[in-house]
PDB file of N, CA and C in Angstrom:
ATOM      1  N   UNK A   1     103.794  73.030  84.265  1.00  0.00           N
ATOM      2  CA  UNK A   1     103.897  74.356  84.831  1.00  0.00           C
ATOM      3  C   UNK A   1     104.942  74.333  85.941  1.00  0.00           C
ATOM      4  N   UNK A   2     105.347  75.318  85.790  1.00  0.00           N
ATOM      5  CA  UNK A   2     107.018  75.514  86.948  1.00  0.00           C
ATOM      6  C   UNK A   2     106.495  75.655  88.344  1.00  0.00           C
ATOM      7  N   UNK A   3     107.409  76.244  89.249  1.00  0.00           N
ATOM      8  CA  UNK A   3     106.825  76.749  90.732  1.00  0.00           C
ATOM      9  C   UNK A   3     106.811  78.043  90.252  1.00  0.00           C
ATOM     10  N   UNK A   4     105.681  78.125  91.466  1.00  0.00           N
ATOM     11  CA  UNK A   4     105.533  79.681  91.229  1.00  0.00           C
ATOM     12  C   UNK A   4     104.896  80.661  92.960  1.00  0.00           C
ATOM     13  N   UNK A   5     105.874  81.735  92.744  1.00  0.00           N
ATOM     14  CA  UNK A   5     104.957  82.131  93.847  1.00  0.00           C
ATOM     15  C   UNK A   5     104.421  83.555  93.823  1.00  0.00           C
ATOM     16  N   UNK A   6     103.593  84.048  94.358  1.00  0.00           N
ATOM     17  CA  UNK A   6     102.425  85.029  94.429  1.00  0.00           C
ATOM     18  C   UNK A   6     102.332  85.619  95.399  1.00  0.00           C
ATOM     19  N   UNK A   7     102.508  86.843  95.453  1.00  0.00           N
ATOM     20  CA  UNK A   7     102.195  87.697  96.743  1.00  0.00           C
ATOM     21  C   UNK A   7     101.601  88.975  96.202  1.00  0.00           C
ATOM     22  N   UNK A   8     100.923  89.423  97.450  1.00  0.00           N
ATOM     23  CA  UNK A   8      99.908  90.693  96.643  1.00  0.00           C
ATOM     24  C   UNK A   8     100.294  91.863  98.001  1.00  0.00           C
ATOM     25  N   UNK A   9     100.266  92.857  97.267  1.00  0.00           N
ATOM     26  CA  UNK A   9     100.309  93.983  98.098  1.00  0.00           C
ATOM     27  C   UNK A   9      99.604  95.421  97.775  1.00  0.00           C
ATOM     28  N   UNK A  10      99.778  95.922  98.840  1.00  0.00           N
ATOM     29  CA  UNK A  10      98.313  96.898  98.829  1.00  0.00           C
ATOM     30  C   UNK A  10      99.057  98.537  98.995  1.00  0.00           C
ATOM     31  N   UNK A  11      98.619  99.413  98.152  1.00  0.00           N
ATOM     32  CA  UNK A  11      98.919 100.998  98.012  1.00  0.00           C
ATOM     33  C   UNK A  11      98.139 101.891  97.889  1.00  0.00           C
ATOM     34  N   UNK A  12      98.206 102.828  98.408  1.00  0.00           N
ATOM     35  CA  UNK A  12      96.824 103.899  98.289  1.00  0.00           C
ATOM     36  C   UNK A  12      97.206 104.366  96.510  1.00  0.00           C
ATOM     37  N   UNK A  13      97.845 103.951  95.780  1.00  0.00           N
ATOM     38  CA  UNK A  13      97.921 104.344  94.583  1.00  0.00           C
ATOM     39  C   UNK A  13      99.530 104.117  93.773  1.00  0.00           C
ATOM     40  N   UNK A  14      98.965 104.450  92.563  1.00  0.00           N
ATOM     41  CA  UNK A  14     100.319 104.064  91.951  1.00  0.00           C
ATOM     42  C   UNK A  14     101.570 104.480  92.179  1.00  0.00           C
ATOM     43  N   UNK A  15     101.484 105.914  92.463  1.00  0.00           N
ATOM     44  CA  UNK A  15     102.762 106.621  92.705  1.00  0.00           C
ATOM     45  C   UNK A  15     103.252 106.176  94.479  1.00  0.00           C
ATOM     46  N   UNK A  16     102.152 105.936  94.684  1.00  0.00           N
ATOM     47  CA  UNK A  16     103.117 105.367  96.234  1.00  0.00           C
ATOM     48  C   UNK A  16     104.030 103.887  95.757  1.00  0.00           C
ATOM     49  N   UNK A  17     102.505 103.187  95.380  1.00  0.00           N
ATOM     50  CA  UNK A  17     103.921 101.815  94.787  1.00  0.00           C
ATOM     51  C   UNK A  17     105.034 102.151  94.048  1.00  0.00           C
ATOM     52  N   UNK A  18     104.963 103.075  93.216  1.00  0.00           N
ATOM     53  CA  UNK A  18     106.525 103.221  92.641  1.00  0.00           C
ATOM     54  C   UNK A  18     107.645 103.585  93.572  1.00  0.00           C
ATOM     55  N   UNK A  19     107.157 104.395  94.222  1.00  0.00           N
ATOM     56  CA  UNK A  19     108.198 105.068  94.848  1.00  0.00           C
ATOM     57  C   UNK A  19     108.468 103.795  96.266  1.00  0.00           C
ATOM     58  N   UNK A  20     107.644 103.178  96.591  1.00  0.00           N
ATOM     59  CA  UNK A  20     107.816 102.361  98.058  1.00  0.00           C
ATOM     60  C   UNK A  20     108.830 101.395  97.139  1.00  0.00           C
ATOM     61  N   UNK A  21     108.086 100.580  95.836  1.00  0.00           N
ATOM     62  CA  UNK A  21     109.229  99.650  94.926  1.00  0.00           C
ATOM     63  C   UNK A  21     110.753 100.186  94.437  1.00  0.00           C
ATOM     64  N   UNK A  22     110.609 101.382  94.615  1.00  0.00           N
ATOM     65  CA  UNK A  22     112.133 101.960  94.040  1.00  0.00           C
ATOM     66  C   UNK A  22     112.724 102.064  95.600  1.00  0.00           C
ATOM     67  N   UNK A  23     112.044 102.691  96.900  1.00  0.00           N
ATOM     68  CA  UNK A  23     112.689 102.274  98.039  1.00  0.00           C
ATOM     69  C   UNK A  23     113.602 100.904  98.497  1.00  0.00           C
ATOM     70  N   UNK A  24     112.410  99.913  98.383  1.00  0.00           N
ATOM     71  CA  UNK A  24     112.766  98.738  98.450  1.00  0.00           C
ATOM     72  C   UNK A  24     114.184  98.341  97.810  1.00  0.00           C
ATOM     73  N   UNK A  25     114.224  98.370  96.331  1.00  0.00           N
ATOM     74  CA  UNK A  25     115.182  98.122  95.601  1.00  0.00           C
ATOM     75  C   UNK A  25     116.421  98.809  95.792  1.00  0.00           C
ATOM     76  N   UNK A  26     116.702  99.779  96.417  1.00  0.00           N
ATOM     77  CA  UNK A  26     117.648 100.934  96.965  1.00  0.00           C
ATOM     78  C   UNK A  26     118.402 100.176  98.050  1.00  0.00           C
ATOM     79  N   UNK A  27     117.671  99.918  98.787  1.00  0.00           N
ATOM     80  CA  UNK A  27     117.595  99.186 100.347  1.00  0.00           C
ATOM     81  C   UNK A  27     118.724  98.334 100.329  1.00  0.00           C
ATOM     82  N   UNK A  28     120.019  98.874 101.121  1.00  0.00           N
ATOM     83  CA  UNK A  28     121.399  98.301 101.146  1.00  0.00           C
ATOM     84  C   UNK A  28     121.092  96.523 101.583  1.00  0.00           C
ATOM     85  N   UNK A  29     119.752  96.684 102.520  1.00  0.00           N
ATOM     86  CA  UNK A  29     120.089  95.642 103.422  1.00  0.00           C
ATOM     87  C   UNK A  29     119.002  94.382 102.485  1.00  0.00           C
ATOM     88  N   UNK A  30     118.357  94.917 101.656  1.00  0.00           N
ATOM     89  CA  UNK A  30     117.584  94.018 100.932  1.00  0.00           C
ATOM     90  C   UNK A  30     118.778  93.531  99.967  1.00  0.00           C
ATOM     91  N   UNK A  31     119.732  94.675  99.366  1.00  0.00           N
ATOM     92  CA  UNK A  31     120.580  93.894  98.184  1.00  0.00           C
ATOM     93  C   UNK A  31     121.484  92.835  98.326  1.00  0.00           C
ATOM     94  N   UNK A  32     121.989  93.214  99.613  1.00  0.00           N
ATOM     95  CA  UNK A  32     122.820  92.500 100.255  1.00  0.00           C
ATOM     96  C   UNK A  32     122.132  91.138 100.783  1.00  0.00           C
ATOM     97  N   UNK A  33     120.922  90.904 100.954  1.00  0.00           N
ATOM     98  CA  UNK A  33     120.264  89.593 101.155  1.00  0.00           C
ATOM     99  C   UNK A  33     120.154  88.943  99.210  1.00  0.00           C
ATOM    100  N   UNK A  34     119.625  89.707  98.720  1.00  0.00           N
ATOM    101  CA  UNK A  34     119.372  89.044  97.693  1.00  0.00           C
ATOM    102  C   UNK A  34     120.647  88.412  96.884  1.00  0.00           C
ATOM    103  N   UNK A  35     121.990  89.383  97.090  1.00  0.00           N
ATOM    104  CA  UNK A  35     122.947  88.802  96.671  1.00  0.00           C
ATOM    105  C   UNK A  35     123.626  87.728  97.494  1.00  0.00           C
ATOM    106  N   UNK A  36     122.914  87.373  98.279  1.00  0.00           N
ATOM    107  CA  UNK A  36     123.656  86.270  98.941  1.00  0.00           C
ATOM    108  C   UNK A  36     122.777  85.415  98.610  1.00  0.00           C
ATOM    109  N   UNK A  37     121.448  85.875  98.167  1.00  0.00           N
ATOM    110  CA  UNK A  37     120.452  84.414  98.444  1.00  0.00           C
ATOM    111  C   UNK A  37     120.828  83.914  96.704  1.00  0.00           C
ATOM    112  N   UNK A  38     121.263  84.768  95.935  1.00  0.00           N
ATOM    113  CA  UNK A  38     121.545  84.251  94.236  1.00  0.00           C
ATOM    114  C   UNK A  38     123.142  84.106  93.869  1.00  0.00           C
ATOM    115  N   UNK A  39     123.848  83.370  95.267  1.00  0.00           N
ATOM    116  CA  UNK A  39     125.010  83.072  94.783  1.00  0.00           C
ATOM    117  C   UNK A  39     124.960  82.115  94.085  1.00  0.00           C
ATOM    118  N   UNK A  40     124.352  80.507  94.178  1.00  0.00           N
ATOM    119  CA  UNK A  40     124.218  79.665  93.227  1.00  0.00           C
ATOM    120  C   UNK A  40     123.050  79.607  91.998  1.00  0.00           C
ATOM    121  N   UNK A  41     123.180  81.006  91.604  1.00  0.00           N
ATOM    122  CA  UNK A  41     122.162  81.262  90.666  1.00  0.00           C
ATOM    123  C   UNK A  41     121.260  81.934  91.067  1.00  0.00           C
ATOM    124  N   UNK A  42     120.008  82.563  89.629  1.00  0.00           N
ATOM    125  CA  UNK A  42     119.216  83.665  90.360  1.00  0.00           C
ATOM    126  C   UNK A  42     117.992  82.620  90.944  1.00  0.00           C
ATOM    127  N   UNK A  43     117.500  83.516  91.970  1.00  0.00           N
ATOM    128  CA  UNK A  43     116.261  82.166  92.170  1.00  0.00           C
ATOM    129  C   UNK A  43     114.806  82.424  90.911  1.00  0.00           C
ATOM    130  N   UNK A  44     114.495  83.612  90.416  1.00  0.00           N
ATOM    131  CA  UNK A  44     113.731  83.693  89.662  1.00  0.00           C
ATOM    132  C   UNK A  44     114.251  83.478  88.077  1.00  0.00           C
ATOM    133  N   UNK A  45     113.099  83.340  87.323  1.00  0.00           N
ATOM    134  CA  UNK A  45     113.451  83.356  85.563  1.00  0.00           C
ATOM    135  C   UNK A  45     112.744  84.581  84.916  1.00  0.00           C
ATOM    136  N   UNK A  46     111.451  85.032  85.768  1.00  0.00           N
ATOM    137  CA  UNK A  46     110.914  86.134  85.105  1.00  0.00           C
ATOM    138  C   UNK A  46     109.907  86.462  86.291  1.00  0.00           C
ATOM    139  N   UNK A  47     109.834  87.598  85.927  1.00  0.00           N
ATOM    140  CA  UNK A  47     109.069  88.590  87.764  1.00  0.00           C
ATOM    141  C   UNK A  47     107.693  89.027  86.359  1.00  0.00           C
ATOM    142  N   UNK A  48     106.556  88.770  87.075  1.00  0.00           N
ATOM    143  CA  UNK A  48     105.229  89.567  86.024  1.00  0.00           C
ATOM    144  C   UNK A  48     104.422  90.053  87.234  1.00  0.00           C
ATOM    145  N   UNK A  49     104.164  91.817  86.786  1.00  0.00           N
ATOM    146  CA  UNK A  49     103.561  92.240  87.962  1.00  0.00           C
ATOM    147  C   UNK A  49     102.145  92.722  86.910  1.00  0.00           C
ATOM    148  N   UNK A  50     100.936  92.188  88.237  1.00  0.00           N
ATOM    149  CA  UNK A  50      99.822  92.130  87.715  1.00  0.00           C
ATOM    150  C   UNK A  50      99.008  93.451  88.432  1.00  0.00           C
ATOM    151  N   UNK A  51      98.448  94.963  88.546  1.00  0.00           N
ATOM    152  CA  UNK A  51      97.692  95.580  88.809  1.00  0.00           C
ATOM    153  C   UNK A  51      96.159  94.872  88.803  1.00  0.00           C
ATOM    154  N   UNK A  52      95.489  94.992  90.148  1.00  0.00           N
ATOM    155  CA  UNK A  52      94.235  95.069  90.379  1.00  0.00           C
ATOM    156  C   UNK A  52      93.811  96.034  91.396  1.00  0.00           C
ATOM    157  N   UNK A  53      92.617  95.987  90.931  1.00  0.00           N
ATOM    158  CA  UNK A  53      92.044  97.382  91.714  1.00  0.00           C
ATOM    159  C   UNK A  53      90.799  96.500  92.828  1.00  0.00           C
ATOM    160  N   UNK A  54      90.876  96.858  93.957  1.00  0.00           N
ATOM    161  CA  UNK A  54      89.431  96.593  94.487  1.00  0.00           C
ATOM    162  C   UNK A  54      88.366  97.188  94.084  1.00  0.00           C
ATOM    163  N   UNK A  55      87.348  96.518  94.757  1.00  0.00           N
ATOM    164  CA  UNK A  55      85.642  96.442  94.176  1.00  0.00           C
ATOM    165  C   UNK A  55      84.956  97.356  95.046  1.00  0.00           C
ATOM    166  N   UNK A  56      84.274  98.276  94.951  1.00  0.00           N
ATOM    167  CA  UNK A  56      83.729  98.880  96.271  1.00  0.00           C
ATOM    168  C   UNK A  56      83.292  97.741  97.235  1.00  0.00           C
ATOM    169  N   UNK A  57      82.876  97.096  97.530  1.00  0.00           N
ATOM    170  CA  UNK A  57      82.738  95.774  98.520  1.00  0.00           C
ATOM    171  C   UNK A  57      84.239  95.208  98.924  1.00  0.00           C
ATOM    172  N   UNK A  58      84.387  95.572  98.086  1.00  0.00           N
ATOM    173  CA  UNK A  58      86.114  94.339  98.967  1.00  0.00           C
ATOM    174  C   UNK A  58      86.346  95.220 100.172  1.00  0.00           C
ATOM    175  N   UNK A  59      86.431  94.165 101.245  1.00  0.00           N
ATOM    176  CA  UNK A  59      87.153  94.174 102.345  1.00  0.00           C
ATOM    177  C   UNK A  59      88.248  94.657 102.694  1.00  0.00           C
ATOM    178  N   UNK A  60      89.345  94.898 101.381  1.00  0.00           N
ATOM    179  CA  UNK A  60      90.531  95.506 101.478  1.00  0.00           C
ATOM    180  C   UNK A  60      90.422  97.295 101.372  1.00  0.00           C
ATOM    181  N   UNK A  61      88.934  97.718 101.040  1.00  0.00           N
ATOM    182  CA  UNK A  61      88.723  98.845 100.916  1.00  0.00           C
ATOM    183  C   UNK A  61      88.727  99.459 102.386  1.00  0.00           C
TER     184      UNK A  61
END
């Protein structure tokens, strides 16, 4: 198994994540990092985004 890394983030709903993820990706100052950070290649091979929902008990509620 390769490296891998994992981060989770939290939205009051889907349409906010789309629109905060299409922000992000817009974001002069994010592109401009990422194209510097993939001059000797990209650092990823494949991005998989996983939806979960909290539990009425979770803490993140």
């Amino acid at each position: 198994m390769g490296k891998h890394l994992v981060h989770g983030l939290a939205f009051p709903n889907r349409e906010a994540r789309d629109k905060a993820w299409k922000a992000f990706a817009a974001d002069p100052v994010w592109q401009e990092a990422r194209k510097e950070s993939e001059k000797n290649g990209k650092l990823t091979d494949k991005v998989d985004s996983v939806i979960v929902m909290a539990t009425d008990y979770s803490p993140v509620k």
